[in-house]
N, C-alpha and C. Protein backbone atom coordinates (compact mmCIF):
# COMPACT_ATOMS: atom_id res chain seq x y z
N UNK A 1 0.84 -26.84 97.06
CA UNK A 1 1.66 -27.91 97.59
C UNK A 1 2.92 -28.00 96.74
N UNK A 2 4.51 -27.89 97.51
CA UNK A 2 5.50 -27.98 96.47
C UNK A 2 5.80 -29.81 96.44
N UNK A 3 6.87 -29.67 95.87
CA UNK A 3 7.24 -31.31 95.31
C UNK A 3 7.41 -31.83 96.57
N UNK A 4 7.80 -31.78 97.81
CA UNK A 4 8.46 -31.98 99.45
C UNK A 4 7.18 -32.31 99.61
N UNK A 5 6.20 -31.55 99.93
CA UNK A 5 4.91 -31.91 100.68
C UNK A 5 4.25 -32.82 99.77
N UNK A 6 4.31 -32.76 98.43
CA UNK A 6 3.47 -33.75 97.78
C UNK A 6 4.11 -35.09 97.75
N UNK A 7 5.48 -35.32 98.22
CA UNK A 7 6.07 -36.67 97.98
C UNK A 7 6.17 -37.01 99.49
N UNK A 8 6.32 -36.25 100.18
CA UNK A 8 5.53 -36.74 102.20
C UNK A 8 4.55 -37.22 101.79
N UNK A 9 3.06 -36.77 101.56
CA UNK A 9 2.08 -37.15 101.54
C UNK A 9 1.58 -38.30 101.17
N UNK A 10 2.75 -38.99 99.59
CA UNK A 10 2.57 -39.81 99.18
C UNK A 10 3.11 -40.93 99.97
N UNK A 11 4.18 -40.48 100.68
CA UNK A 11 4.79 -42.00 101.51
C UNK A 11 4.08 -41.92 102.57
N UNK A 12 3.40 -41.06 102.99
CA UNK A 12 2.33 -41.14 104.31
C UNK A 12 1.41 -42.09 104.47
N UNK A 13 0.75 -41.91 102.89
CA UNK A 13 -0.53 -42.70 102.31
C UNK A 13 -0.14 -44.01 101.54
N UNK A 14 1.08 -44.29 101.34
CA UNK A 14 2.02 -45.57 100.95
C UNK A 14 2.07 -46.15 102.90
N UNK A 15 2.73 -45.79 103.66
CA UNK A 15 3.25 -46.28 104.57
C UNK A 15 1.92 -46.29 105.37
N UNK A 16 0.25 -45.71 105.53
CA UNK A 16 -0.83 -46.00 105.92
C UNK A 16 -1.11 -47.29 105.24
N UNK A 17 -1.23 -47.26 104.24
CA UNK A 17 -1.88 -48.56 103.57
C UNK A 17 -1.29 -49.95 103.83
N UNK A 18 -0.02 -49.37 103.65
CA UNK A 18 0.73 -51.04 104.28
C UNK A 18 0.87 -51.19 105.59
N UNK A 19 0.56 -50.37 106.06
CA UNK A 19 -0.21 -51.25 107.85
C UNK A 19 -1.31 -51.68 107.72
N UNK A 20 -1.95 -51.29 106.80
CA UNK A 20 -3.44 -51.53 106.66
C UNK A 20 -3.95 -53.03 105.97
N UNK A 21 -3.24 -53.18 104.85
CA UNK A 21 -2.73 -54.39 103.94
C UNK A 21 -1.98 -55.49 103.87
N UNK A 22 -2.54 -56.45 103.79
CA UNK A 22 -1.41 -57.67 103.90
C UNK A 22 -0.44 -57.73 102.54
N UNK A 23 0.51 -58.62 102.26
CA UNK A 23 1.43 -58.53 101.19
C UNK A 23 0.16 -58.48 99.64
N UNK A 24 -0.62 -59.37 99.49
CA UNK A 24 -0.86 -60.00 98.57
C UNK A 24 -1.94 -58.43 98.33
N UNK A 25 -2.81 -57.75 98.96
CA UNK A 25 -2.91 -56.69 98.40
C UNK A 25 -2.24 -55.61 98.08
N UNK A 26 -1.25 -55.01 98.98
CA UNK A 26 -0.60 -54.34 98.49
C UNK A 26 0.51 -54.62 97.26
N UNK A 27 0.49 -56.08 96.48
CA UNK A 27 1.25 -56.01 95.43
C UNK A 27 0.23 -55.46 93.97
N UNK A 28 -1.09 -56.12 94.52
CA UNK A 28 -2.63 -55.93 93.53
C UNK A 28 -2.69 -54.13 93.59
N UNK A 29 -2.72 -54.09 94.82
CA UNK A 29 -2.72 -52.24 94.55
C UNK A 29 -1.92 -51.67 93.84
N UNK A 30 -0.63 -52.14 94.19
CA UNK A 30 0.68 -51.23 93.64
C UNK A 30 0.52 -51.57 91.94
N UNK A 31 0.03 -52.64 91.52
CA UNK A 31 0.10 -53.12 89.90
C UNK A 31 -0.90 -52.41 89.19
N UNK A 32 -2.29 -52.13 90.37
CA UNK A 32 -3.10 -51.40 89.42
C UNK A 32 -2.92 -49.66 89.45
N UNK A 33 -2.07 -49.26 90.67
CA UNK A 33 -1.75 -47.66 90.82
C UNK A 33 -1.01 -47.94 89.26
N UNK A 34 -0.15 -48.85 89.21
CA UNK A 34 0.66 -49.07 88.08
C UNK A 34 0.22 -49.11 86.51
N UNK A 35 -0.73 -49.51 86.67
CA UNK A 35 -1.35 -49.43 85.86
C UNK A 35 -2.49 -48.37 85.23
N UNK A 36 -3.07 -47.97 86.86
CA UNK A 36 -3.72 -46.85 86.09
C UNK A 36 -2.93 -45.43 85.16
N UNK A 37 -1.81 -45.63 86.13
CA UNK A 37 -0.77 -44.09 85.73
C UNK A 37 -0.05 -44.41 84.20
N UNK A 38 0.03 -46.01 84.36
CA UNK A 38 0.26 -46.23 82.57
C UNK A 38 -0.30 -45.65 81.56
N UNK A 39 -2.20 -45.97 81.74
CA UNK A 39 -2.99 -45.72 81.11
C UNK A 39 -3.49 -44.37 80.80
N UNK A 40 -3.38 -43.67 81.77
CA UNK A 40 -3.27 -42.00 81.81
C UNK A 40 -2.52 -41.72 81.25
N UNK A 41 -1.46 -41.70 80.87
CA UNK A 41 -0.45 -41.35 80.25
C UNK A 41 -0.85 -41.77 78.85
N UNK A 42 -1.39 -42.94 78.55
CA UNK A 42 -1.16 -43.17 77.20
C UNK A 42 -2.36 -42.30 76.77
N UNK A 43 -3.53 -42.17 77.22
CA UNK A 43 -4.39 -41.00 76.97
C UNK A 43 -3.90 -39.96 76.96
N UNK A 44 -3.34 -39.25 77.31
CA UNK A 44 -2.89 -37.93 77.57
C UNK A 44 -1.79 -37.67 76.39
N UNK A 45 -1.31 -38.57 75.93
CA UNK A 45 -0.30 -38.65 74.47
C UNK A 45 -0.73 -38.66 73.50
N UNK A 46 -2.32 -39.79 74.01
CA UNK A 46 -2.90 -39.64 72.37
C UNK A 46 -3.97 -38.48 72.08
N UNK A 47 -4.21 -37.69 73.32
CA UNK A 47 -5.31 -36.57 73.60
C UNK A 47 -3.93 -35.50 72.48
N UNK A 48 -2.99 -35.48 73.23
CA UNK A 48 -1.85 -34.21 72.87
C UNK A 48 -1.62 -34.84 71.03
N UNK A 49 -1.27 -35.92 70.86
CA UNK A 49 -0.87 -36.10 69.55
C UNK A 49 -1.79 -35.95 68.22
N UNK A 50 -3.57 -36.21 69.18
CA UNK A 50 -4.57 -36.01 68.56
C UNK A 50 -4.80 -34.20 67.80
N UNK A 51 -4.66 -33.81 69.09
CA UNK A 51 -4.71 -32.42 69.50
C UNK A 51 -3.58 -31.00 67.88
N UNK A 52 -2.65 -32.09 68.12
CA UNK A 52 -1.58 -31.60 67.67
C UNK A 52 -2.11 -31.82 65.51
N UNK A 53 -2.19 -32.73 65.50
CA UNK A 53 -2.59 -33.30 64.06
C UNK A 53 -3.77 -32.35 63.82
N UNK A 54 -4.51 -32.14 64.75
CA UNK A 54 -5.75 -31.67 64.24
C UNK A 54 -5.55 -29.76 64.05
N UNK A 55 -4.71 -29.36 65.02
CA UNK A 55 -4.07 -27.88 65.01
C UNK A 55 -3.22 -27.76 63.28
N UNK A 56 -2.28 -28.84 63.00
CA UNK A 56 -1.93 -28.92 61.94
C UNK A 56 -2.83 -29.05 60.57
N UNK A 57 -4.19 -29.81 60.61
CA UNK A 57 -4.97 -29.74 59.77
C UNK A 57 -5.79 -28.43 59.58
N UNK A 58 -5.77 -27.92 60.06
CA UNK A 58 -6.71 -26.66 60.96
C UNK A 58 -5.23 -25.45 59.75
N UNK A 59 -4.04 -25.58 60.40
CA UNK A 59 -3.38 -24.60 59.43
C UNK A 59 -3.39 -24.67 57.64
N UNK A 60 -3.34 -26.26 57.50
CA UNK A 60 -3.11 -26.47 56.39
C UNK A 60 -4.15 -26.46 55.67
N UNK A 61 -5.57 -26.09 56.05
CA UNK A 61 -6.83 -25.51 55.98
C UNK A 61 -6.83 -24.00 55.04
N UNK A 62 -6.16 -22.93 56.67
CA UNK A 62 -6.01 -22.13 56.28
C UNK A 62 -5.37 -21.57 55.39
N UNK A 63 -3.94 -22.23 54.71
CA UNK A 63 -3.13 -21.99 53.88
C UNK A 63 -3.94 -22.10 52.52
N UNK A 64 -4.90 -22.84 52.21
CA UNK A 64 -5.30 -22.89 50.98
C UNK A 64 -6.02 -21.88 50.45
């Protein structure tokens, strides 16, 4: 799937739901999509930053 079909898809499944949804859920949805993609992210920074410290301990291992 390139970036075109994956950002159709997404307003497909945006513009399904809000026929589907009255206001007051679709603001609860949109805060927690919002939120989940926050939270992923901050995992994924501290997975990589974890990741990264520990590759560095791992050399400074070997150097001795």
């Amino acid at each position: 799937m390139n970036y075109c079909q994956l950002t159709m898809a997404v307003t497909a499944l945006a513009n399904a739901l809000a026929g589907m949804l009255n206001e007051d859920e679709i603001s609860v949805l949109a805060a927690l999509l919002t939120q989940l993609g926050d939270t992923l992210a901050t995992i994924n920074t501290h997975k990589e930053i974890c990741e990264a410290r520990h590759d560095d301990n791992e050399e400074s291992i070997k150097k001795r």
